[in-house]
N, C-alpha and C. Protein backbone atom coordinates (compact mmCIF):
# COMPACT_ATOMS: atom_id res chain seq x y z
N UNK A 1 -75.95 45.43 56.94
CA UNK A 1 -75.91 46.86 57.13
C UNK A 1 -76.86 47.53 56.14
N UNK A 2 -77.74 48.29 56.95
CA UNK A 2 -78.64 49.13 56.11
C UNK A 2 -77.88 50.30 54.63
N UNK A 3 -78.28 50.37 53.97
CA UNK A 3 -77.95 51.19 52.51
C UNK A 3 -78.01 52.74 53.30
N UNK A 4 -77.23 53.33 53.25
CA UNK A 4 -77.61 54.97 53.64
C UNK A 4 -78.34 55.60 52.16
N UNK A 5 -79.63 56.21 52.15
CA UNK A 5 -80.16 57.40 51.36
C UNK A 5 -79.65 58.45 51.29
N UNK A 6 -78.65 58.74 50.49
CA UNK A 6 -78.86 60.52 50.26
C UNK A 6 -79.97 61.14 49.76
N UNK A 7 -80.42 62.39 50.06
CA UNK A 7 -81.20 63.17 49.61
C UNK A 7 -80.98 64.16 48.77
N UNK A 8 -81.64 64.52 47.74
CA UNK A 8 -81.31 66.12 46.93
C UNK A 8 -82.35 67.10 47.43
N UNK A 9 -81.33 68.30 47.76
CA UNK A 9 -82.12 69.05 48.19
C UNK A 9 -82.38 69.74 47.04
N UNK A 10 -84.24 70.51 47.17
CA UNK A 10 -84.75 71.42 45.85
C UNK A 10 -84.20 71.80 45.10
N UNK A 11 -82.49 72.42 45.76
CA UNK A 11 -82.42 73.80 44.66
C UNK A 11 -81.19 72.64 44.20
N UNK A 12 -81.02 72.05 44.42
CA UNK A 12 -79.70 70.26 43.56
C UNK A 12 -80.08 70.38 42.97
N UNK A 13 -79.25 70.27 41.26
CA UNK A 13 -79.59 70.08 39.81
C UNK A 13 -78.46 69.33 39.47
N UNK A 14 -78.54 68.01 39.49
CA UNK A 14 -77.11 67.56 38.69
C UNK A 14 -77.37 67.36 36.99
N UNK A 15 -76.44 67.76 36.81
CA UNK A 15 -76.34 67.64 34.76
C UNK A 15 -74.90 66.72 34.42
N UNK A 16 -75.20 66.37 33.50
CA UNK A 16 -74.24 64.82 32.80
C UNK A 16 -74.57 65.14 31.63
N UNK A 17 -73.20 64.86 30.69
CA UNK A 17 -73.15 64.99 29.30
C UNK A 17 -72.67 63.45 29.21
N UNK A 18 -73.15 62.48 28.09
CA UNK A 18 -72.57 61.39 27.96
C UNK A 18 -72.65 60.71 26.55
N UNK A 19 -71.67 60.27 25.76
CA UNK A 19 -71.53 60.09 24.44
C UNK A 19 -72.91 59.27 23.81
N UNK A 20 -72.98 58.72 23.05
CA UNK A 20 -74.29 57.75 22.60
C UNK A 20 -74.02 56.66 22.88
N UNK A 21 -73.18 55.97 23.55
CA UNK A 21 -72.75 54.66 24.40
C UNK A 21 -72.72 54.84 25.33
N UNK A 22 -73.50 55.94 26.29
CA UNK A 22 -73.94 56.35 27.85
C UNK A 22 -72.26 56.36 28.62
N UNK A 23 -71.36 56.60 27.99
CA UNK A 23 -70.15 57.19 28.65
C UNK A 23 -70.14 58.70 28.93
N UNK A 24 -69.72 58.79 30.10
CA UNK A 24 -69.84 60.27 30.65
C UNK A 24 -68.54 60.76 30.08
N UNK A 25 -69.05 61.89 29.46
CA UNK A 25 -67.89 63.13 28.72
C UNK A 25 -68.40 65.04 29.96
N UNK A 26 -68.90 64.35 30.47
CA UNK A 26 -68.97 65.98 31.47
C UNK A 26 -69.85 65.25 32.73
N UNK A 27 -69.79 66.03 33.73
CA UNK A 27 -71.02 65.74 35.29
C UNK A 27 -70.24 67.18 36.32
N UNK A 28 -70.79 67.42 36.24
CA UNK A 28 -71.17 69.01 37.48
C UNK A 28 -70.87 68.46 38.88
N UNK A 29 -70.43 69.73 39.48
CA UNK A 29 -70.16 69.37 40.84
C UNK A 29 -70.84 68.51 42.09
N UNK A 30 -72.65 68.78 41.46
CA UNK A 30 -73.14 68.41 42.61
C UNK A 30 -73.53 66.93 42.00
N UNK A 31 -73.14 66.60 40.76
CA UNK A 31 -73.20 64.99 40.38
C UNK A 31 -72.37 64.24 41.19
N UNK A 32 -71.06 64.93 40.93
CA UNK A 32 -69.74 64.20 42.37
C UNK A 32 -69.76 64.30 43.41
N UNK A 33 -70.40 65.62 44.02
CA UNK A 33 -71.09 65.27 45.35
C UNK A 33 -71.94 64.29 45.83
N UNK A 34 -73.10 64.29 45.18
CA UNK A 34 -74.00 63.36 45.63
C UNK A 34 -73.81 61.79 45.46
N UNK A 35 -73.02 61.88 44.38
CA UNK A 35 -72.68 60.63 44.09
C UNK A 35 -71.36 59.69 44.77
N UNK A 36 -70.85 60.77 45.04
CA UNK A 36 -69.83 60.22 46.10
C UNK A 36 -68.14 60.11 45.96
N UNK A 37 -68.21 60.91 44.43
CA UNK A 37 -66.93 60.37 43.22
C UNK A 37 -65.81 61.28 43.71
N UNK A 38 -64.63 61.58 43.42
CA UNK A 38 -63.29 62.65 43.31
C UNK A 38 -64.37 63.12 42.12
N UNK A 39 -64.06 65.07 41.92
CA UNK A 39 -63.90 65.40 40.53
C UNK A 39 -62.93 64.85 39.73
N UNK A 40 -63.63 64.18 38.36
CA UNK A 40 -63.19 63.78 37.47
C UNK A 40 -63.27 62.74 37.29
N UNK A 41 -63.52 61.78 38.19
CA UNK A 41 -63.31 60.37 38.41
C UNK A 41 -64.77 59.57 37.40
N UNK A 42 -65.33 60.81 37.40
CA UNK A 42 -66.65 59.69 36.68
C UNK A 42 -66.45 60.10 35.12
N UNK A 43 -65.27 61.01 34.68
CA UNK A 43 -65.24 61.11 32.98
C UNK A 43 -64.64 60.35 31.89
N UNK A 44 -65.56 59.58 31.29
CA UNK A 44 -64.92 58.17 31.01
C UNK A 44 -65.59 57.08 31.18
N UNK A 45 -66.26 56.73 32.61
CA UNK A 45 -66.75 55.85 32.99
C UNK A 45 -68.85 55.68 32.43
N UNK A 46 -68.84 54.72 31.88
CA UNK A 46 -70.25 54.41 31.91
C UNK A 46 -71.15 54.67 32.65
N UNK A 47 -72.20 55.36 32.25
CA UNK A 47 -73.58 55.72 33.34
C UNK A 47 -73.88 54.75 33.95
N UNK A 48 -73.45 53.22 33.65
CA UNK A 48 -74.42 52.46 34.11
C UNK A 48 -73.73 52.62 35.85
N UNK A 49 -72.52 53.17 36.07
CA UNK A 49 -71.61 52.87 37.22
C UNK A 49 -72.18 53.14 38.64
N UNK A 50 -73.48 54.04 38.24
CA UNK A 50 -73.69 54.63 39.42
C UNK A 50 -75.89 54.04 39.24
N UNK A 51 -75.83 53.21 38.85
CA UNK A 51 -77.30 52.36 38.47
C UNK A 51 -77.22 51.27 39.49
N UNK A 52 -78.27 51.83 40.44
CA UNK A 52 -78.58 50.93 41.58
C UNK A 52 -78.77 49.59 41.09
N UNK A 53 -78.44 48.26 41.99
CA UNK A 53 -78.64 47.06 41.16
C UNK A 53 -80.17 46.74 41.41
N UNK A 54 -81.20 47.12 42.18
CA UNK A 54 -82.50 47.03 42.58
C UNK A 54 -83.62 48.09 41.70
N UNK A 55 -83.07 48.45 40.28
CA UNK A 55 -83.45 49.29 39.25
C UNK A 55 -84.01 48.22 38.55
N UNK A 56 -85.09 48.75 38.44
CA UNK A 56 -85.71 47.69 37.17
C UNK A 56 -85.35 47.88 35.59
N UNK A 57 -85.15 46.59 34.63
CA UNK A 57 -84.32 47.24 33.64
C UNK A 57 -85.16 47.50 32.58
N UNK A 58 -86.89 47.52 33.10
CA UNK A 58 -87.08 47.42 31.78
C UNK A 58 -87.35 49.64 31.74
N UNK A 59 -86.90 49.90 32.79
CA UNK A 59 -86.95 51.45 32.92
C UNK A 59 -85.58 51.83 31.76
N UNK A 60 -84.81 51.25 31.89
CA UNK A 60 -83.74 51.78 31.45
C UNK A 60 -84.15 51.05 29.40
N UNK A 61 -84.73 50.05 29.29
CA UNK A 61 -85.22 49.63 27.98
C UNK A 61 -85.83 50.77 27.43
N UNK A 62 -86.81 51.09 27.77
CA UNK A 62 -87.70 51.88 27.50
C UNK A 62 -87.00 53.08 27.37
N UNK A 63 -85.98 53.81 28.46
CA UNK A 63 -85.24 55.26 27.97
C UNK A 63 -84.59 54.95 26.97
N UNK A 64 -84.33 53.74 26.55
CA UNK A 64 -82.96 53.87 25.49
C UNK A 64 -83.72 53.54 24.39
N UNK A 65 -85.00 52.94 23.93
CA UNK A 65 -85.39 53.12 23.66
C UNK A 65 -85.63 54.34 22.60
N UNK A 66 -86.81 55.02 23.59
CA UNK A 66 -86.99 56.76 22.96
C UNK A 66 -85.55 57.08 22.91
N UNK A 67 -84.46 57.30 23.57
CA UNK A 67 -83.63 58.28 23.02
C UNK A 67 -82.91 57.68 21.30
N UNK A 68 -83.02 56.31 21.45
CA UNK A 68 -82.43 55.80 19.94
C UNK A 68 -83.70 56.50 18.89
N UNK A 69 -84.89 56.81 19.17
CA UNK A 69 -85.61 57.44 18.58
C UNK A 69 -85.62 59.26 18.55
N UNK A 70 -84.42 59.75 19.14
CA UNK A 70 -84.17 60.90 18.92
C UNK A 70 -84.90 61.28 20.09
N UNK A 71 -85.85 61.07 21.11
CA UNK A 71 -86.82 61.41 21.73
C UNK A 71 -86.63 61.96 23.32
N UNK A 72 -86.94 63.05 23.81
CA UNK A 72 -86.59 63.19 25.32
C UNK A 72 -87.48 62.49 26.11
N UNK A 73 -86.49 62.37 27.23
CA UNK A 73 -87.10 61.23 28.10
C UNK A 73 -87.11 61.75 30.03
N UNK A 74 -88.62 61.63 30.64
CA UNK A 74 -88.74 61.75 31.80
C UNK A 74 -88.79 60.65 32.40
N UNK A 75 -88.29 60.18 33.67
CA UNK A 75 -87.83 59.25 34.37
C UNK A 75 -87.82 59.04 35.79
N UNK A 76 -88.08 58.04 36.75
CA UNK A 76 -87.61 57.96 37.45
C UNK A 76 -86.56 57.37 38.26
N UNK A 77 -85.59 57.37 38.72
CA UNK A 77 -84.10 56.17 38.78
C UNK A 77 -83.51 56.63 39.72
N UNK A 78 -83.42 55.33 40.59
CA UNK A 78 -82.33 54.77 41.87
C UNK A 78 -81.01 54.78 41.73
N UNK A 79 -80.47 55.89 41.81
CA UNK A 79 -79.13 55.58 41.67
C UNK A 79 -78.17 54.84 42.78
N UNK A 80 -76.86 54.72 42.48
CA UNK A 80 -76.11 53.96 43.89
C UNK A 80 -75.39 54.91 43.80
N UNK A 81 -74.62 55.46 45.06
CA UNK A 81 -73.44 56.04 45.08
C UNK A 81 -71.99 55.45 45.48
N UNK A 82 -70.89 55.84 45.24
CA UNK A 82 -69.52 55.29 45.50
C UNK A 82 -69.38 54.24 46.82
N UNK A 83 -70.26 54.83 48.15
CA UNK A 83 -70.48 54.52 48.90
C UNK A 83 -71.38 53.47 48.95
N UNK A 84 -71.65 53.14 48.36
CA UNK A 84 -73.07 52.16 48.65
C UNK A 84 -74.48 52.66 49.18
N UNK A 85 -74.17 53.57 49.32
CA UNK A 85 -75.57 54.16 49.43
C UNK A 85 -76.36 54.32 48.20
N UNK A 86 -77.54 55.15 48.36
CA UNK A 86 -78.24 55.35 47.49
C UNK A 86 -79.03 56.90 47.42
N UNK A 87 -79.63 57.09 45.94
CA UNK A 87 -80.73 58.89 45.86
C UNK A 87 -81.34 58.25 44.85
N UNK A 88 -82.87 58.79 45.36
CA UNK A 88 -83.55 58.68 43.59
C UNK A 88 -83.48 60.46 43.14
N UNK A 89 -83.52 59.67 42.18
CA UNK A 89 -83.77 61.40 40.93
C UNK A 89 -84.81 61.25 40.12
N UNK A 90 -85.39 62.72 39.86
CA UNK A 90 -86.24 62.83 38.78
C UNK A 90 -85.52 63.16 37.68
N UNK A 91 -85.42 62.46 36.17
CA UNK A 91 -84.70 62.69 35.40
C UNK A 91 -85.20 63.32 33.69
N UNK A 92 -84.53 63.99 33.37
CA UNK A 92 -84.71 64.94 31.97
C UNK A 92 -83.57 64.23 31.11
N UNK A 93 -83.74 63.45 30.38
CA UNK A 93 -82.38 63.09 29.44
C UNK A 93 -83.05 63.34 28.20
N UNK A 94 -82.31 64.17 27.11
CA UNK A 94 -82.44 64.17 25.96
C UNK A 94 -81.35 64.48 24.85
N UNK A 95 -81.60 64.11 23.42
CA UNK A 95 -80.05 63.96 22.95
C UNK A 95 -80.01 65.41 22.74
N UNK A 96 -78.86 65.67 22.04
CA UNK A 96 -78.42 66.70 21.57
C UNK A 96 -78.12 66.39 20.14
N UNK A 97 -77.93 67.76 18.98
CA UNK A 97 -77.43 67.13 17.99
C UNK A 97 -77.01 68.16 17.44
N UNK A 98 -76.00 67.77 16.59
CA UNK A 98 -75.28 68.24 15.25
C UNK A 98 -75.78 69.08 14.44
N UNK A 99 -75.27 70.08 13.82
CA UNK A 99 -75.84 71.34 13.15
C UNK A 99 -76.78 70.12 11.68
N UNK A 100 -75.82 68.93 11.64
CA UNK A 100 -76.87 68.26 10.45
C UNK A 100 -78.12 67.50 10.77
N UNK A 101 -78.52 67.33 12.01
CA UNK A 101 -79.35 66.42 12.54
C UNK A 101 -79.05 65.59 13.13
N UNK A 102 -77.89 64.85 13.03
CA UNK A 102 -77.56 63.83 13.94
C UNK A 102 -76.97 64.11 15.24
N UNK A 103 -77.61 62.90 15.95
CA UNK A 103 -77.28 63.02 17.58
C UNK A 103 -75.76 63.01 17.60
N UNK A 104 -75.55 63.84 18.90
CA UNK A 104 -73.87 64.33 19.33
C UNK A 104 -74.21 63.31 20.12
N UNK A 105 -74.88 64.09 21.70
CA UNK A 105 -74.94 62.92 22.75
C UNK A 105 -75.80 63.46 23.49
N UNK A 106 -75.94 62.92 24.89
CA UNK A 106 -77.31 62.90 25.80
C UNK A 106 -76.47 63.77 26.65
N UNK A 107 -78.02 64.52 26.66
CA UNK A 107 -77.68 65.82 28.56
C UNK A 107 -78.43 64.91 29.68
N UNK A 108 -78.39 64.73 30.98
CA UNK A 108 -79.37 64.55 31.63
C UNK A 108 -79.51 65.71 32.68
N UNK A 109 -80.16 65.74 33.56
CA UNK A 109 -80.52 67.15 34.18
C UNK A 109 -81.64 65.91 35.29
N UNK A 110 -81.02 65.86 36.70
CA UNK A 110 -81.67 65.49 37.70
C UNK A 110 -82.06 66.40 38.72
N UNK A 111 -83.03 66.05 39.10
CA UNK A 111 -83.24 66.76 40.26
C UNK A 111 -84.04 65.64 41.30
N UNK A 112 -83.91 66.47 42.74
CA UNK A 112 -84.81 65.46 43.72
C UNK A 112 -86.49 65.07 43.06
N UNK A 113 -86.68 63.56 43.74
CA UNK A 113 -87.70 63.23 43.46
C UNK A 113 -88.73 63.97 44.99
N UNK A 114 -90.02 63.75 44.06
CA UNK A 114 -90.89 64.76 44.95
C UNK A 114 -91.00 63.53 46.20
N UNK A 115 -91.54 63.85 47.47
CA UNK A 115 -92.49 62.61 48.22
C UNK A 115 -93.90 62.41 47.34
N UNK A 116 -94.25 63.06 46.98
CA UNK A 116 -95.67 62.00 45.92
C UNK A 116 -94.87 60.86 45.42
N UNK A 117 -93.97 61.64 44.30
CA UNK A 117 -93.79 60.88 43.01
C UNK A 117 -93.13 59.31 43.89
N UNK A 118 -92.13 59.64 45.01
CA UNK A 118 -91.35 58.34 45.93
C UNK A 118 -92.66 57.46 46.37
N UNK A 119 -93.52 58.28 46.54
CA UNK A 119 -94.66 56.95 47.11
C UNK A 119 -94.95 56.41 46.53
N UNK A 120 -95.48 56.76 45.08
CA UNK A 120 -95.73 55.95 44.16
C UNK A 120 -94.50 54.50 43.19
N UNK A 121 -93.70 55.68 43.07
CA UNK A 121 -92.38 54.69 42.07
C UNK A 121 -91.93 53.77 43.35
N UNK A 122 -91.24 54.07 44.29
CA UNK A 122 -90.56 53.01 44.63
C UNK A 122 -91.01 51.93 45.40
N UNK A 123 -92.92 51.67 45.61
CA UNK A 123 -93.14 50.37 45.64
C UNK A 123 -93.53 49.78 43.95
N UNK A 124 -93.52 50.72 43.17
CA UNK A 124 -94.00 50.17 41.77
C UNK A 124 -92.58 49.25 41.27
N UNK A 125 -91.13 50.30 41.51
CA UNK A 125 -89.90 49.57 40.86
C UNK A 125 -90.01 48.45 41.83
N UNK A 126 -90.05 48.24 42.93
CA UNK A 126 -90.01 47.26 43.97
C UNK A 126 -90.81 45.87 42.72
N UNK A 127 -91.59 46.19 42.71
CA UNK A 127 -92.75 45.24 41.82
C UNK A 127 -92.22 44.74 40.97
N UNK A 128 -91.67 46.03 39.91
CA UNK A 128 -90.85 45.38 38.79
C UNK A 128 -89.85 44.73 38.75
N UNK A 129 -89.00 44.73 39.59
CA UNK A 129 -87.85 44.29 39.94
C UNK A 129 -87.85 42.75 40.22
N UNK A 130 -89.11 43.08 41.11
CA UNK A 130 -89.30 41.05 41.67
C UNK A 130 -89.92 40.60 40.34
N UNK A 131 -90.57 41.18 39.74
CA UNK A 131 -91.35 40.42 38.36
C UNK A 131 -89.89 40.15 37.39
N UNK A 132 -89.53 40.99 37.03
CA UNK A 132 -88.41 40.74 36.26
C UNK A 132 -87.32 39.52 36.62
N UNK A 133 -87.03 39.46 37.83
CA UNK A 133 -86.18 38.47 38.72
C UNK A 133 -86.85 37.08 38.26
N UNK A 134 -88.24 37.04 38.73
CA UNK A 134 -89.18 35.83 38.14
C UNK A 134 -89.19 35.26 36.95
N UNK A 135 -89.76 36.55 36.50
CA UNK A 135 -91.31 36.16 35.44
C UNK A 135 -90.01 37.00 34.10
N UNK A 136 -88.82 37.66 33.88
CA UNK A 136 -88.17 38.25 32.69
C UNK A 136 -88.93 39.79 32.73
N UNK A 137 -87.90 39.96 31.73
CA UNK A 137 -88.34 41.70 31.60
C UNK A 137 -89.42 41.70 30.30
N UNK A 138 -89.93 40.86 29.92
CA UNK A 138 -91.32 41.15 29.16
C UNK A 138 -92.44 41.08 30.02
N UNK A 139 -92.70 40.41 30.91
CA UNK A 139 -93.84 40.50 32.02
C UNK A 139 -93.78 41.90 32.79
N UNK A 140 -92.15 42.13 33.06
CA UNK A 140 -92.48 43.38 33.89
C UNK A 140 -92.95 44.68 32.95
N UNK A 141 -92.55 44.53 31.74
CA UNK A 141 -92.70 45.55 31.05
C UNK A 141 -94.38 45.32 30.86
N UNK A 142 -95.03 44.21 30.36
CA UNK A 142 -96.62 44.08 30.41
C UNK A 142 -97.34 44.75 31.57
N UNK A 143 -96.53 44.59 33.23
CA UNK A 143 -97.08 45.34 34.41
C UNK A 143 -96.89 46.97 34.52
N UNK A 144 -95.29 47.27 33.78
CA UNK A 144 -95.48 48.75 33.47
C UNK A 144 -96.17 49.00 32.55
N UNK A 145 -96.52 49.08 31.52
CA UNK A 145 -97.68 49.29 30.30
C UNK A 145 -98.71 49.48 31.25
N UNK A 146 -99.36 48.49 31.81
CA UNK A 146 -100.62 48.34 32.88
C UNK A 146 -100.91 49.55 33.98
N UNK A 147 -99.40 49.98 34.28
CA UNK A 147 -99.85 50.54 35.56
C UNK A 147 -99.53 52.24 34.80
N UNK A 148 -99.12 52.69 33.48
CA UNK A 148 -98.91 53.46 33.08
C UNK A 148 -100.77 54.00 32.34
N UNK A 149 -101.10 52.34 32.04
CA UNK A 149 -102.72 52.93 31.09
C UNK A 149 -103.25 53.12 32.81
N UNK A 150 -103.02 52.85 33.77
CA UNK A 150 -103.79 52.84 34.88
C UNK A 150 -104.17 54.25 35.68
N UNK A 151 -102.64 54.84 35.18
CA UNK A 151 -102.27 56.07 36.16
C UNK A 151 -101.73 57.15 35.01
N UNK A 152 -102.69 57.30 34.16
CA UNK A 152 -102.59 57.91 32.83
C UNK A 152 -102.54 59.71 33.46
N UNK A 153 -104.01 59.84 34.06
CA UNK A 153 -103.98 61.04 34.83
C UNK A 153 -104.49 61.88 33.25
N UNK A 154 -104.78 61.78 32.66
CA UNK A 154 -105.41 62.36 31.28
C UNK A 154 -104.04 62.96 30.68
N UNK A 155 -103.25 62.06 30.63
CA UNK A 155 -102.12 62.56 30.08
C UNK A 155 -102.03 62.20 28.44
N UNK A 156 -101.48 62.46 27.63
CA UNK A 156 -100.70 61.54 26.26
C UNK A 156 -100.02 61.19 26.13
N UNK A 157 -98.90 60.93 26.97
CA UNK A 157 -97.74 60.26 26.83
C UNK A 157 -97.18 60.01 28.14
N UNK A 158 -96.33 59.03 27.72
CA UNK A 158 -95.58 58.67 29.16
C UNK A 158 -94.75 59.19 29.74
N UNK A 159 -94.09 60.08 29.02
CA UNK A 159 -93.07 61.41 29.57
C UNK A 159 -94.53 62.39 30.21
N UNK A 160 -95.38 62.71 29.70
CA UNK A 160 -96.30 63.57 30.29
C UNK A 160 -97.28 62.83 31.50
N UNK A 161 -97.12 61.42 32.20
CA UNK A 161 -97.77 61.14 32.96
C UNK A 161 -96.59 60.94 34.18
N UNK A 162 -95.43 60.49 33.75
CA UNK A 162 -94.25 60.86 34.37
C UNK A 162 -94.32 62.21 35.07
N UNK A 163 -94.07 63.32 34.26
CA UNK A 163 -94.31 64.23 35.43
C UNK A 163 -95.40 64.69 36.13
N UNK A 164 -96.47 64.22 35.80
CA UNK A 164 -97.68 64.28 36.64
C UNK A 164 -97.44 63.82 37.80
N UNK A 165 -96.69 62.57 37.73
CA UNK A 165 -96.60 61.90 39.46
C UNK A 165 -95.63 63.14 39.57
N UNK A 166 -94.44 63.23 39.04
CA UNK A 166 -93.93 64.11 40.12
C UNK A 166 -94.55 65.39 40.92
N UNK A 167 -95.40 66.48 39.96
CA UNK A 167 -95.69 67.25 40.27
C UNK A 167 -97.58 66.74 40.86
């Protein structure tokens, strides 16, 4: 049986609050909508719950990454829903912090992915995914590096070439 796609429509914004061990402490209505959950059902539960298994991990290395570096992070990610279906999102995660500096926890803020940005990412995760399966998540990460100096777009950073594909 084929996976059903949900879609986000434009004006969809889902937001998630989640501790520094990616446990959800908040998610908005249209997070449980799209995702497929009862309200409430996802507070508590690990982000990873709703992480498509056809996600490449070295995407999720790399966010956790920058955010252990205090750093906001643009993204693109397959989620799964309750159902077995699936949505990609364009994603904004960055920490939050404490009147002293230290991180409280992560916001994320999704929205639909564009059709550019889908043409591009999801034969690229496709790629990574089988490389990783193969070859480990240091090869795939050598092919993302590659296809990031490739598709730079005169950007400086990888959060800033990130949203280039989208937009």
């Amino acid at each position: 049986m084929m996976k059903k796609e949900k879609t986000l429509r434009p004006v969809d914004i889902i937001v998630s609050q989640s501790d520094l061990n990616g446990f959800i402490i908040y998610a908005n209505p249209i997070f449980y909508k799209i995702a497929g959950y009862k309200y409430g059902e996802l507070i508590g539960k690990n982000h990873n719950i709703i992480r498509d298994k056809a996600m490449p991990k070295i995407i999720f290395k790399r966010l956790w990454e920058a955010l252990h570096k205090k750093q906001e992070v643009y993204c693109f990610i397959k989620n799964r829903s309750k159902d077995d279906g699936f949505y990609w999102v364009y994603a904004h995660i960055r920490p939050s912090f404490n009147p002293d500096g230290s991180m409280r926890n992560y916001i994320s803020t999704r929205r639909a992915i564009s059709p550019k940005a889908k043409a591009i990412i999801q034969p690229l995760y496709q790629t990574l995914y089988h490389i990783e399966k193969h070859e480990g998540i240091h090869a795939s990460e050598a092919y993302y590096k590659a296809f990031l100096d490739a598709n730079h777009y005169h950007a400086t950073s990888e959060n800033e070439i990130i949203q280039n594909i989208q937009f």
